[in-house]
C-alpha atoms as a PDB file:
ATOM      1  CA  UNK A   1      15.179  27.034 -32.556  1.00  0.00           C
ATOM      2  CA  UNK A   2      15.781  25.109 -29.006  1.00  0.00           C
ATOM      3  CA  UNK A   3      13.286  23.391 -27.168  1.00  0.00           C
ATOM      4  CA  UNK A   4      12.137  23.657 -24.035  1.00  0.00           C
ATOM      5  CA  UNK A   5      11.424  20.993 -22.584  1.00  0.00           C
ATOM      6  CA  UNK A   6       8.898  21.042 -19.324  1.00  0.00           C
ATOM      7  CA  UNK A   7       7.691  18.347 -17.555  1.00  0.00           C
ATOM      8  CA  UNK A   8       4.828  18.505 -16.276  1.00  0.00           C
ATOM      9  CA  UNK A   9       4.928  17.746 -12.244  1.00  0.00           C
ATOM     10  CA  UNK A  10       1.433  16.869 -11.448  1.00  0.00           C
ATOM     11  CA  UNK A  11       1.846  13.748 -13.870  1.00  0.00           C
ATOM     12  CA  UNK A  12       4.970  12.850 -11.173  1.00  0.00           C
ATOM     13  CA  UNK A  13       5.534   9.964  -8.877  1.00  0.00           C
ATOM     14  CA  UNK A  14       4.268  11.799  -6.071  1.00  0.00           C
ATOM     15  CA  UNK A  15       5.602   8.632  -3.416  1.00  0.00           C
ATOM     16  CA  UNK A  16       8.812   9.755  -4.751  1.00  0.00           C
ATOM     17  CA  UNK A  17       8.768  13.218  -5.880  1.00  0.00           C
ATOM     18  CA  UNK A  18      12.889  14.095  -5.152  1.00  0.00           C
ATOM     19  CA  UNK A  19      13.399  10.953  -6.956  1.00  0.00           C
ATOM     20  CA  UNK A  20      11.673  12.344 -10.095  1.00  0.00           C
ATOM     21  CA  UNK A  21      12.760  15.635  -9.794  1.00  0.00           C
ATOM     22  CA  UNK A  22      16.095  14.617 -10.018  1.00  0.00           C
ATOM     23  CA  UNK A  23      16.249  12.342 -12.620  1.00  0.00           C
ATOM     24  CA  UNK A  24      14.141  14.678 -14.632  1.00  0.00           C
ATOM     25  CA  UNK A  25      16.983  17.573 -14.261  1.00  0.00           C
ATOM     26  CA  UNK A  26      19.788  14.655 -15.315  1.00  0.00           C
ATOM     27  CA  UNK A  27      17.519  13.866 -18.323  1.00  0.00           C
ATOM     28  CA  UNK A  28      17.621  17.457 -19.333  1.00  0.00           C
ATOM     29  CA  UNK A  29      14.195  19.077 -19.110  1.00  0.00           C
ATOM     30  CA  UNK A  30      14.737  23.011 -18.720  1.00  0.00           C
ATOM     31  CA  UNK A  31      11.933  24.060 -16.736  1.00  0.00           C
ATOM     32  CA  UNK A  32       9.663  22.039 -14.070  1.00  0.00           C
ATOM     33  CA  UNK A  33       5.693  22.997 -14.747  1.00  0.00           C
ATOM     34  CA  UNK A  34       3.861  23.316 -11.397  1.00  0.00           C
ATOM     35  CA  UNK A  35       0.085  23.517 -12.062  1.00  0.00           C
ATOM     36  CA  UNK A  36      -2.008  24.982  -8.993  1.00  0.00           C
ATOM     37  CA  UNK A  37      -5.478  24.371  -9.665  1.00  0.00           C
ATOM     38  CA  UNK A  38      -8.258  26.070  -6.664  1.00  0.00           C
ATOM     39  CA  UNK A  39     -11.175  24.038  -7.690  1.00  0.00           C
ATOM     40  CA  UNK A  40     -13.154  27.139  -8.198  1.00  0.00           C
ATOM     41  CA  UNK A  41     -11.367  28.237 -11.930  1.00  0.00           C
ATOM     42  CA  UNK A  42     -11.050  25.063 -13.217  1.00  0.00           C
ATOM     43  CA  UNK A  43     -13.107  22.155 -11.350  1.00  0.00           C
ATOM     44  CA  UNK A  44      -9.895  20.396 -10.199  1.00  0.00           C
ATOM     45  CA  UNK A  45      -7.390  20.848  -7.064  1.00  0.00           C
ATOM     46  CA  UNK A  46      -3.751  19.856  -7.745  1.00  0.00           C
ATOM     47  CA  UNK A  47      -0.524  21.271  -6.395  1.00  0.00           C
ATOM     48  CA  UNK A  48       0.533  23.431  -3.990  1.00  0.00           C
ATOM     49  CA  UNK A  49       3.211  25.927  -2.214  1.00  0.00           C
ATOM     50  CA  UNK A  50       4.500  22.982  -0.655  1.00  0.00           C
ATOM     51  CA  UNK A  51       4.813  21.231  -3.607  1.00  0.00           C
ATOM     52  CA  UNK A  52       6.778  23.869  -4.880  1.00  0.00           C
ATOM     53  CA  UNK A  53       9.285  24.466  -2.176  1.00  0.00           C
ATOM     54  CA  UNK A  54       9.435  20.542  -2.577  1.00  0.00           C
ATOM     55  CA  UNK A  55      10.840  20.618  -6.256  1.00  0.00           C
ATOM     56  CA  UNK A  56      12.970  23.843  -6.188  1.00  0.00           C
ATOM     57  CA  UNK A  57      15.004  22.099  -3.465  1.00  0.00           C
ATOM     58  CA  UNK A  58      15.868  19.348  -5.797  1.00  0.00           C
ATOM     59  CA  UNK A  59      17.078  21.111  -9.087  1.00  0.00           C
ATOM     60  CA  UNK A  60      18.734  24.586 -10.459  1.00  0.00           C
ATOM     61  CA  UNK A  61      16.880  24.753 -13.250  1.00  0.00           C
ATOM     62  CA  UNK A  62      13.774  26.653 -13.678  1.00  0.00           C
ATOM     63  CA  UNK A  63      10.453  26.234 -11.702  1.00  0.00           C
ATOM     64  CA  UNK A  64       7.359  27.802 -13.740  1.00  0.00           C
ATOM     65  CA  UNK A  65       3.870  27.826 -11.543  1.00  0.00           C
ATOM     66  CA  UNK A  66       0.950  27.988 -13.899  1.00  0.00           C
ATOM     67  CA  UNK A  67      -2.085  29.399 -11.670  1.00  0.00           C
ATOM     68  CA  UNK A  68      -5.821  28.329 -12.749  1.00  0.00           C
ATOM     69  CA  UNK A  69      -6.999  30.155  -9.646  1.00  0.00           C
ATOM     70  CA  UNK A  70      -9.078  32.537  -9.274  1.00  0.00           C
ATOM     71  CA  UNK A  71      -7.689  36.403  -8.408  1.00  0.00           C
ATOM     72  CA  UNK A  72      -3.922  35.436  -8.803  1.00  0.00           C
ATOM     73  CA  UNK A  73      -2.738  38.347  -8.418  1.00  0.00           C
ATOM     74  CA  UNK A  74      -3.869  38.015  -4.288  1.00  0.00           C
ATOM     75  CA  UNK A  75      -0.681  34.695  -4.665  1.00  0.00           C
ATOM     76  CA  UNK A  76       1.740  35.237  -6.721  1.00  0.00           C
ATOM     77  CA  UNK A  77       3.974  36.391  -3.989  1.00  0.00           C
ATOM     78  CA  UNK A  78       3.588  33.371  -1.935  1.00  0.00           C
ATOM     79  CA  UNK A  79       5.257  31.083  -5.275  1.00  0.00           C
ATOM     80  CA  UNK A  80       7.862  33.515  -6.028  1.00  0.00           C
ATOM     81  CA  UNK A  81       8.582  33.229  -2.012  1.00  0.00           C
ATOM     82  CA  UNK A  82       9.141  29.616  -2.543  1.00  0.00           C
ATOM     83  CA  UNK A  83      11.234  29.516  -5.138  1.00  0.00           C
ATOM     84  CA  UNK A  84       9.269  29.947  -8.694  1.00  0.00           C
ATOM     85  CA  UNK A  85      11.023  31.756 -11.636  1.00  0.00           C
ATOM     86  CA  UNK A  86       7.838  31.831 -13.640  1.00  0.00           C
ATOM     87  CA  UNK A  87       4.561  33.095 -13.136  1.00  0.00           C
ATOM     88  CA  UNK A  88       1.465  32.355 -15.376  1.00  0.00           C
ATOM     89  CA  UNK A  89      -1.621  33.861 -15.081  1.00  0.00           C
ATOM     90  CA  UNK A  90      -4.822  33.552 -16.717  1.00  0.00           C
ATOM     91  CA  UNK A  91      -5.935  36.688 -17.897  1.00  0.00           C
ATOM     92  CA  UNK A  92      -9.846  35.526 -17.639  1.00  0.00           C
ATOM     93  CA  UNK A  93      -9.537  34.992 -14.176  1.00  0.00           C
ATOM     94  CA  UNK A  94      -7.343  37.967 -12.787  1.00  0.00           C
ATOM     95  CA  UNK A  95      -9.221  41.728 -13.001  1.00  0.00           C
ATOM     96  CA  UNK A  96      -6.137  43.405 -12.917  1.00  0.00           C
ATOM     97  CA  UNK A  97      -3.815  41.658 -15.462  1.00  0.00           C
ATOM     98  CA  UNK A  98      -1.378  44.841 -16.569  1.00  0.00           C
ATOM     99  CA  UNK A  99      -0.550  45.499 -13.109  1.00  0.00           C
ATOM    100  CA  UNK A 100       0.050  41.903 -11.326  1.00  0.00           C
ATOM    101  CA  UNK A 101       1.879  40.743 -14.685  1.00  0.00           C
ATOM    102  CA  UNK A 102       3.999  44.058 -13.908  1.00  0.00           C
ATOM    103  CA  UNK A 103       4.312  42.958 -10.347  1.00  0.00           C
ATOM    104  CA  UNK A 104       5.927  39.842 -11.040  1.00  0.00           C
ATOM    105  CA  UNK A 105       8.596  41.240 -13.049  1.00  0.00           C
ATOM    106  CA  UNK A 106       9.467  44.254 -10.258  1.00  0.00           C
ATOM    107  CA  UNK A 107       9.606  40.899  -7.899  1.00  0.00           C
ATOM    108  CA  UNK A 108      12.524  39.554 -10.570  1.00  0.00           C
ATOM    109  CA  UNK A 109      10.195  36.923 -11.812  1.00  0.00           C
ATOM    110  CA  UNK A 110       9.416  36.026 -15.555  1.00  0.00           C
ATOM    111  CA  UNK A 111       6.109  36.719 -16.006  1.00  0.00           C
ATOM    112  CA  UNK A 112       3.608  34.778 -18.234  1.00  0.00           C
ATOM    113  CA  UNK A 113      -0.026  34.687 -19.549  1.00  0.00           C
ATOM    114  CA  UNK A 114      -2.161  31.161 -20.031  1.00  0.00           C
ATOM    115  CA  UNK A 115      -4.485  31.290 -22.453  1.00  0.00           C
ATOM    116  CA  UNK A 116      -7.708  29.222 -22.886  1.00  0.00           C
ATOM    117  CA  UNK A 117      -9.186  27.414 -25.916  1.00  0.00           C
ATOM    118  CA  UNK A 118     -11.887  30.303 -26.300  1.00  0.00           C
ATOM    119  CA  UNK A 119     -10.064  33.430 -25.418  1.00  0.00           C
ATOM    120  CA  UNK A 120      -8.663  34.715 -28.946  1.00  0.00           C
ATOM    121  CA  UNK A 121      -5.367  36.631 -29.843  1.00  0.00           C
ATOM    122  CA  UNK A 122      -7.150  40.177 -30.044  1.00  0.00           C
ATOM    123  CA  UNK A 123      -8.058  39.974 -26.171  1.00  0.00           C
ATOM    124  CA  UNK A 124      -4.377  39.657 -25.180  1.00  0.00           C
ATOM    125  CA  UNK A 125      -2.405  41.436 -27.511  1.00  0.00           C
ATOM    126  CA  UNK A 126      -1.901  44.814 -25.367  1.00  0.00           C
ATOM    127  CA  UNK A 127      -0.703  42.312 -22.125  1.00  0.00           C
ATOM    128  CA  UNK A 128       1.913  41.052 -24.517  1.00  0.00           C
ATOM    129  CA  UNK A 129       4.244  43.727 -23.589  1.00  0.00           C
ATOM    130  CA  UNK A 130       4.848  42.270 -20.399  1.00  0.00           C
ATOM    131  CA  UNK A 131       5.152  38.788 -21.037  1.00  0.00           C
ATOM    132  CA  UNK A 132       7.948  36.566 -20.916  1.00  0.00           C
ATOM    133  CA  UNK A 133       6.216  34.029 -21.712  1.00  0.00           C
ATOM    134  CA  UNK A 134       2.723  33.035 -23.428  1.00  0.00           C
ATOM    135  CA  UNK A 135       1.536  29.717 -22.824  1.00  0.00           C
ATOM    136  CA  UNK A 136      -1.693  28.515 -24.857  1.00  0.00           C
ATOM    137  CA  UNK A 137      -4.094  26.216 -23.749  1.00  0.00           C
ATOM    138  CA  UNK A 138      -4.350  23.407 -25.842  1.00  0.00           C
ATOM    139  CA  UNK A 139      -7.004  21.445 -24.064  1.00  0.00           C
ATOM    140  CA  UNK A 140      -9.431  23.100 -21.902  1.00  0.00           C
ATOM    141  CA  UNK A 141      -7.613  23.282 -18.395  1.00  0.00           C
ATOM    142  CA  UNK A 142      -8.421  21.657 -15.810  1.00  0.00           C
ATOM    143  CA  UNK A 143      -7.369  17.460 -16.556  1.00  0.00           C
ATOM    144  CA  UNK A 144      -4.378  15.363 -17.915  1.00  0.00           C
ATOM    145  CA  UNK A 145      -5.440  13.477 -20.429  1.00  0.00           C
ATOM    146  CA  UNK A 146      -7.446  15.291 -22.898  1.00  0.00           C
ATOM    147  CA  UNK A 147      -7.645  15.489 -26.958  1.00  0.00           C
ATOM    148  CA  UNK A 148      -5.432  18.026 -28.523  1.00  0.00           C
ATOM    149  CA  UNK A 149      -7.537  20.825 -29.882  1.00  0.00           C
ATOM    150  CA  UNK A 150      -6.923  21.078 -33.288  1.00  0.00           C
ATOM    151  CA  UNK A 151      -8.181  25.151 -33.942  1.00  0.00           C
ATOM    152  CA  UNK A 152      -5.668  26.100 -31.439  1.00  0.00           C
ATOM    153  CA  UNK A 153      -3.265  26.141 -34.301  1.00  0.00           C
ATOM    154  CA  UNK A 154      -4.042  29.093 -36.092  1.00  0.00           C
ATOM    155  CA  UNK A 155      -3.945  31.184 -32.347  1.00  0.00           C
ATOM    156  CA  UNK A 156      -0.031  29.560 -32.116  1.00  0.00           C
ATOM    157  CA  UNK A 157       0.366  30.636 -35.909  1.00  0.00           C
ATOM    158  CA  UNK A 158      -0.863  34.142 -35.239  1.00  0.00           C
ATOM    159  CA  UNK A 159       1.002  35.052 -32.155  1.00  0.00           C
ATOM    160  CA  UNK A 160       4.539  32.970 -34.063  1.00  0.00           C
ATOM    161  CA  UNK A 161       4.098  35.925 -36.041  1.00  0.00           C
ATOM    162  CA  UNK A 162       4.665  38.484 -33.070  1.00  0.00           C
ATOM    163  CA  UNK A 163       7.362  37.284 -31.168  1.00  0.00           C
ATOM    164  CA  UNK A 164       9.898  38.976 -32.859  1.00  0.00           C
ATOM    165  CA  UNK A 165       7.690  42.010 -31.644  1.00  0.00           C
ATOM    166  CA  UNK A 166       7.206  41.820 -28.336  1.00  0.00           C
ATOM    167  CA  UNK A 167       9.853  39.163 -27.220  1.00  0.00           C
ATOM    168  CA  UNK A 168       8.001  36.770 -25.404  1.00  0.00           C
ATOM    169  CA  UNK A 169       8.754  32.748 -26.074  1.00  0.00           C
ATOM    170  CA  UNK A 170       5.884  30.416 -27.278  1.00  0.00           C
ATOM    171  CA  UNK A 171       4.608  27.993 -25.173  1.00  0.00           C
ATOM    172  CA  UNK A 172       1.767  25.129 -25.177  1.00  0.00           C
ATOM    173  CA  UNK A 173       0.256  22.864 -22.867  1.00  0.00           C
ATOM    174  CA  UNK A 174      -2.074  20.291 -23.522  1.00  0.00           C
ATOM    175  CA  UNK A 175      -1.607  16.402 -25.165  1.00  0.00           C
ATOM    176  CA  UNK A 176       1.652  17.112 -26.175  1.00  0.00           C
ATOM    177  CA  UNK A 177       2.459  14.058 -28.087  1.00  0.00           C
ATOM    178  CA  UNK A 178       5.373  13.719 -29.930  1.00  0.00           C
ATOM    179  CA  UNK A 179       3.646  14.192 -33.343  1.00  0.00           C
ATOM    180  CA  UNK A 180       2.194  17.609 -31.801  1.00  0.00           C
ATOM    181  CA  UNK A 181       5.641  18.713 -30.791  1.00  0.00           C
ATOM    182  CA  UNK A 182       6.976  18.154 -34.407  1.00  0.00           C
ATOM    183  CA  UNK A 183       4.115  19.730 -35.697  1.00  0.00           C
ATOM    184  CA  UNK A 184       3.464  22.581 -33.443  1.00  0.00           C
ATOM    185  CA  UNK A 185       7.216  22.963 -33.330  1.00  0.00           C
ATOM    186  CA  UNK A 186       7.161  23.974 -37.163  1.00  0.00           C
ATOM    187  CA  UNK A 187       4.517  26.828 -36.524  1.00  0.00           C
ATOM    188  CA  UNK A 188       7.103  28.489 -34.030  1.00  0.00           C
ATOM    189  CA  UNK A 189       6.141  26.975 -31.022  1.00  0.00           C
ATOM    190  CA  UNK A 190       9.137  27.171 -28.706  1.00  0.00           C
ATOM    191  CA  UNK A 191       8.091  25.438 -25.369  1.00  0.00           C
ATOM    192  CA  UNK A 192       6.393  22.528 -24.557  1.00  0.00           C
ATOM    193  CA  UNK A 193       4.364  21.086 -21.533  1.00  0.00           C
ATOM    194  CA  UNK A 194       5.209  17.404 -21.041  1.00  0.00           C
ATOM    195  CA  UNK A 195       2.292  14.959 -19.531  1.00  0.00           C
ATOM    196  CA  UNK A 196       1.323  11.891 -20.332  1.00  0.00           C
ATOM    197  CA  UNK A 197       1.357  12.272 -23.968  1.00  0.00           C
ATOM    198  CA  UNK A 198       5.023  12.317 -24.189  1.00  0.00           C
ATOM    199  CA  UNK A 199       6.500  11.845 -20.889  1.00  0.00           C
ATOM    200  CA  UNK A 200       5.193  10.197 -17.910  1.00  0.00           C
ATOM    201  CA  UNK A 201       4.377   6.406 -17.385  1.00  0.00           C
ATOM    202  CA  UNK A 202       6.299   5.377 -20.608  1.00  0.00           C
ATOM    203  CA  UNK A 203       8.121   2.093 -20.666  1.00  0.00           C
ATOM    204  CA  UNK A 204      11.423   4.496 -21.793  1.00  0.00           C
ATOM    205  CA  UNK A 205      13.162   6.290 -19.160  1.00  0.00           C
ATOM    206  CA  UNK A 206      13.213  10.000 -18.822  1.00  0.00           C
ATOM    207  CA  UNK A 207      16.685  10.115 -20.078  1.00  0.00           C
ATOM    208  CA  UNK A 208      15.774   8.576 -22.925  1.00  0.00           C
ATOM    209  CA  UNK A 209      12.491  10.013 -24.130  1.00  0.00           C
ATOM    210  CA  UNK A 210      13.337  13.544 -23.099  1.00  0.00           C
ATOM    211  CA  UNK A 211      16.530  13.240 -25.574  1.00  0.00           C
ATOM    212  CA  UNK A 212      14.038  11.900 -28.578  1.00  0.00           C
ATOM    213  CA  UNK A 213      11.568  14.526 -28.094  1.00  0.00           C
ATOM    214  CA  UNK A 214      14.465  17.715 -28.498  1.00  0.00           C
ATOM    215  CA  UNK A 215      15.708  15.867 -31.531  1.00  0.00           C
ATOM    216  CA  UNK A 216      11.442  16.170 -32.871  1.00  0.00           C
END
């Protein structure tokens, strides 16, 4: 099973953000993680539309925009406008999931779900027929730098068990250290967000630890 590989762009070198972007795409990561945090959802305020314009001028590959804001169906048009191939919502924060999940993909995104610590698998299963992509929360969102929480396993065991069903890829983010990516990797994880854990402020370069981490 292939990795993907996904750096994630708030950990970046902002002072030299093209810089990063590109030798992250030599390095091979597969898809560049945008988080856009409101400071109302989770208590934090990160990137935004300009950031993303910013990084899909700089690579081909793909550009996923994970949305802890509030109402996100009211914005998902203004990231596929610049440039994202992925959508993720949260379904606790967005009253009409079904229909802005089914928006995205009319709009020829991929469309995704993000899923907290404490939401379980039964409150999502019906929005998996829509998803491209489901993307578990493996710290509480909101920070870098946080534990890896360890009952999250047993939600990425369950839902291993219906990919084959609904077709959507696996995905985690949260302290994804390389000893989480081996591990995590062997319950049918597919994807993997890259922060500090793994990635960013290493003595390696990118095009060395991103290499090491697909061979996990």
């Amino acid at each position: 099973m292939e990795k993907l590989l996904c750096p994630s762009m708030m950990c970046a070198d902002y002072g030299r953000l093209a810089e990063e972007v590109k030798a992250l795409d030599r390095a091979g990561s597969d898809i560049f993680h945008c988080d856009i945090m409101d400071g109302t959802f989770v208590p934090n305020i990160t990137m935004g539309l300009m950031d993303v314009r910013t990084i899909r001028s700089y690579t081909d590959k793909k550009v996923d925009v994970h949305l802890m804001i509030e109402n996100p169906g009211e914005k998902v048009d203004w990231f596929l406008d610049a440039g994202a191939d992925i959508i993720y919502i949260h379904p606790e924060s967005e009253r009409y999931v079904v229909k802005t999940l089914a928006h995205i993909k009319e709009r020829g995104g991929e469309a995704g779900i993000a899923v907290n610590p404490d939401t379980g698998v039964s409150g999502i299963t019906e929005l998996l027929n829509l998803c491209d992509y489901v993307m578990i929360m493996t710290v509480n969102p909101g920070f870098s730098g946080q534990k890896f929480i360890e009952f999250t396993k047993k939600k990425l065991e369950e839902l291993a068990g219906l990919k084959a069903e609904y077709g959507f890829r696996l995905m985690i983010d949260g302290a994804c250290s390389p000893e989480i990516i081996k591990e995590t990797g062997a319950l049918g994880v597919e994807g993997f967000v890259l922060g500090t854990s793994a990635l960013f402020g290493k003595e390696q370069t990118y095009a060395e630890i991103i290499p090491e981490l697909r061979r996990l």
